[in-house]
C-alpha atoms as a PDB file:
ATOM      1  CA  UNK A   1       0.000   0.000   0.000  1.00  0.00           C
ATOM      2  CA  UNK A   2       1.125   3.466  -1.303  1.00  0.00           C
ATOM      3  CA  UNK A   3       1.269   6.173   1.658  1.00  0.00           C
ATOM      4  CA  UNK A   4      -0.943   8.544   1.045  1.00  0.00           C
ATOM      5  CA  UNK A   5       0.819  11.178   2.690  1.00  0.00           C
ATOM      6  CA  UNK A   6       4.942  12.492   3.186  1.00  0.00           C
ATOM      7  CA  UNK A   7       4.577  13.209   6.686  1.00  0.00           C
ATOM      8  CA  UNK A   8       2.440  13.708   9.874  1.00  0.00           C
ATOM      9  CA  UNK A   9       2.967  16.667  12.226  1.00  0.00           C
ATOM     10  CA  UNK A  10       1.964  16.642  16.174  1.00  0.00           C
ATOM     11  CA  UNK A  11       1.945  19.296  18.218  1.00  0.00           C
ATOM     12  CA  UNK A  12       3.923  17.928  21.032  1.00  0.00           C
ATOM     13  CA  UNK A  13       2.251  19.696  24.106  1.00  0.00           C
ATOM     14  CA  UNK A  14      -1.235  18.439  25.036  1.00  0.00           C
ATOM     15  CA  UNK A  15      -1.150  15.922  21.694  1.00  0.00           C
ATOM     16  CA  UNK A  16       1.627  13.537  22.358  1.00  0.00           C
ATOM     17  CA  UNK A  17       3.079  14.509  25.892  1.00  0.00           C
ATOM     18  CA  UNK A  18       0.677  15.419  28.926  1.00  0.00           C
ATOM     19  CA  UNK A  19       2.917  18.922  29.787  1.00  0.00           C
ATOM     20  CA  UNK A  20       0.592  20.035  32.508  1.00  0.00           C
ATOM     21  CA  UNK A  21       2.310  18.862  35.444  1.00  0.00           C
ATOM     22  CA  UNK A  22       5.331  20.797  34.748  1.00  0.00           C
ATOM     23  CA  UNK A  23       3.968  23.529  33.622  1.00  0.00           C
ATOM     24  CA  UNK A  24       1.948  23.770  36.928  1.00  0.00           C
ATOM     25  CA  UNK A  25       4.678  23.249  39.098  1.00  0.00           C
ATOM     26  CA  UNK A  26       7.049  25.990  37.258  1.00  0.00           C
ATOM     27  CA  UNK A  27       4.168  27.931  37.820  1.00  0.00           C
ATOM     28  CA  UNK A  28       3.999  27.247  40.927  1.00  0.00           C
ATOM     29  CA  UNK A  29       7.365  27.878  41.648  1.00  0.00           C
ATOM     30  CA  UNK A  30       7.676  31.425  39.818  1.00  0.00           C
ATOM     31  CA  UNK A  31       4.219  32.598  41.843  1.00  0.00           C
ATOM     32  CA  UNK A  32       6.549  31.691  45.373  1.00  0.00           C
ATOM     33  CA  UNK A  33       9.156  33.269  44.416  1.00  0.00           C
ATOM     34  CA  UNK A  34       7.645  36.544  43.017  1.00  0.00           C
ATOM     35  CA  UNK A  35       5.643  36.300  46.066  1.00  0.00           C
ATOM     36  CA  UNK A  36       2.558  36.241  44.942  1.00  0.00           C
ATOM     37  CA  UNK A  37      -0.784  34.503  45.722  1.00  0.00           C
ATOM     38  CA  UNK A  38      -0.973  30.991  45.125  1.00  0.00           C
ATOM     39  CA  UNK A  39      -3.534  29.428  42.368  1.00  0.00           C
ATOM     40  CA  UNK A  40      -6.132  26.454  42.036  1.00  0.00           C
ATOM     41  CA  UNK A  41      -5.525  23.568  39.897  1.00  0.00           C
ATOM     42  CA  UNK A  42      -8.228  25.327  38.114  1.00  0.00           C
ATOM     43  CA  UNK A  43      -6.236  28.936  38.049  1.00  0.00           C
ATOM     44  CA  UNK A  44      -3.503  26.793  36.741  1.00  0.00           C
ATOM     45  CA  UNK A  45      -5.050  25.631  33.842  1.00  0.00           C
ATOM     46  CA  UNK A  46      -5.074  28.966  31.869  1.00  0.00           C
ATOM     47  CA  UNK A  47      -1.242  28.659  31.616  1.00  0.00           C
ATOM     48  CA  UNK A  48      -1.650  25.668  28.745  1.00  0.00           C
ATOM     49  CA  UNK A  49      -1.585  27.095  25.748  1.00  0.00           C
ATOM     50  CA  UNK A  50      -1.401  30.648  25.470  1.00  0.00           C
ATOM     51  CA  UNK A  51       1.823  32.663  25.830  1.00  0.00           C
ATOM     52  CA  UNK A  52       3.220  32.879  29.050  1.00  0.00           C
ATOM     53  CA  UNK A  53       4.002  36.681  28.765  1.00  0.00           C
ATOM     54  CA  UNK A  54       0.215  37.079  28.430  1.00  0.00           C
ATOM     55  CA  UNK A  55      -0.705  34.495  30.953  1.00  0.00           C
ATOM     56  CA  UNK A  56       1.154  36.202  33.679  1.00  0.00           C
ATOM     57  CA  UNK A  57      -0.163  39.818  32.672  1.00  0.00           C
ATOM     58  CA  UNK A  58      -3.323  38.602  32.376  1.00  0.00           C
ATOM     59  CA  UNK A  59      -3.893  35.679  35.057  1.00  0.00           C
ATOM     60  CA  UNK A  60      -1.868  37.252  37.782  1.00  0.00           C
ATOM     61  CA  UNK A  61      -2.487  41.165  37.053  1.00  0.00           C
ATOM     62  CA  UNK A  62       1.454  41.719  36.363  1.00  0.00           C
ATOM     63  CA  UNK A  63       3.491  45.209  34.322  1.00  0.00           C
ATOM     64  CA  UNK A  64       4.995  43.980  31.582  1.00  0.00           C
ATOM     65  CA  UNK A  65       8.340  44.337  33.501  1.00  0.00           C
ATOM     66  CA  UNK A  66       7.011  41.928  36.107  1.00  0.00           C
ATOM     67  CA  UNK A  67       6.223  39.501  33.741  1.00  0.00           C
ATOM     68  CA  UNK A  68       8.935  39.358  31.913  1.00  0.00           C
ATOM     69  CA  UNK A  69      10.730  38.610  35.362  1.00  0.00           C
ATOM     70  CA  UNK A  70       8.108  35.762  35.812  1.00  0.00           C
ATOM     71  CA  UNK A  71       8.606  34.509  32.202  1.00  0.00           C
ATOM     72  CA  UNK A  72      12.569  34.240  32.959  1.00  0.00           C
ATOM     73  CA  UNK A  73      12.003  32.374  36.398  1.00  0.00           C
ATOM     74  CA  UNK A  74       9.045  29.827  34.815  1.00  0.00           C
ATOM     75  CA  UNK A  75      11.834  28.801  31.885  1.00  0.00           C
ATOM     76  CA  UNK A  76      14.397  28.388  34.330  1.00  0.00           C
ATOM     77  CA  UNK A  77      12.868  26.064  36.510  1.00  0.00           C
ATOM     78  CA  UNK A  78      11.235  24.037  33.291  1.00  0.00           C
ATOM     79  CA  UNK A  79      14.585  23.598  31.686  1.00  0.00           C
ATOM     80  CA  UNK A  80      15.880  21.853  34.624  1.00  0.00           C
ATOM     81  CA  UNK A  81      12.450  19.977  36.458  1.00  0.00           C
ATOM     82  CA  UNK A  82       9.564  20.875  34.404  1.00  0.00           C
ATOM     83  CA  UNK A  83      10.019  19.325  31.397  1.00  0.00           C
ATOM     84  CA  UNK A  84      10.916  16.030  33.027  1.00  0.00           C
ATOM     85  CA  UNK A  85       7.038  15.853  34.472  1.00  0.00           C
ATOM     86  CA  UNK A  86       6.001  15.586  31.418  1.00  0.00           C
ATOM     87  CA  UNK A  87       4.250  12.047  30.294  1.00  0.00           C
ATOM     88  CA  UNK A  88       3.223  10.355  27.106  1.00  0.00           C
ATOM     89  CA  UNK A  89      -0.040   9.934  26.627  1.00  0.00           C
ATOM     90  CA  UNK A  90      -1.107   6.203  26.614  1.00  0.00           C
ATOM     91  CA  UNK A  91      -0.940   4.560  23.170  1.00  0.00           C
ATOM     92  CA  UNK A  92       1.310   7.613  21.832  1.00  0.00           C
ATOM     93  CA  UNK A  93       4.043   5.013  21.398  1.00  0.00           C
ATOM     94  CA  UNK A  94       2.167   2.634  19.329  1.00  0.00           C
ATOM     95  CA  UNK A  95       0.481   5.179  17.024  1.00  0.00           C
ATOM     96  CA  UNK A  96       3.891   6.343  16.486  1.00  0.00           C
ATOM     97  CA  UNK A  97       5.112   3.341  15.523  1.00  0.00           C
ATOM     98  CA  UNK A  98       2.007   2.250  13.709  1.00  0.00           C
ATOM     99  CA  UNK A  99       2.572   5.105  11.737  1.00  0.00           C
ATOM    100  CA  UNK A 100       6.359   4.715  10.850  1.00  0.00           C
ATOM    101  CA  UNK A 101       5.363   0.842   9.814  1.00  0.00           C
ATOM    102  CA  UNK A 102       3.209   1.918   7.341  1.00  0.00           C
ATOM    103  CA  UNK A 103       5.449   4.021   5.724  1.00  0.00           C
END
């Protein structure tokens, strides 16, 4: 059987990797150390997906200045614990490889 297409593209947050626990915990993390107010899971949730100069503006009321301070701490402590929270999604593996075997 002929492919029937040259390639398939995931997004890799939310799609093939469940990023939420990391990105909750950096969160997390950069609230306690710009002292500010802690959030609900809930609260949390509005940091997946959109930008996180705009999240922090606009979930936690901060000047751009502030937020670009928050931006800086949240990548620092997802580069180094973060990212390792994150988890495949069950049967990402096998689709993966599904799809590879058929070309």
């Amino acid at each position: 059987m002929k492919p029937r297409y040259k390639a398939v593209l995931f997004d890799f947050d939310g799609t093939l990797v469940n990023s939420g626990p990391g990105i909750f915990y950096s969160v997390r993390y950069t609230l306690e150390h710009m002292g500010l107010p802690e959030m609900t899971d809930t609260q949390l949730r509005q940091f997946v997906g959109p930008p996180l100069d705009y999240s922090f503006k606009t979930f936690c009321g901060l000047e751009q200045a502030d937020a670009e301070r928050a931006v800086k701490l949240y990548r620092e402590i997802y580069q180094t614990r973060g990212i390792k929270m994150a988890q495949l999604y069950p049967g990402i593996l096998q689709t993966l490889q599904t799809l590879h075997d058929r070309g």
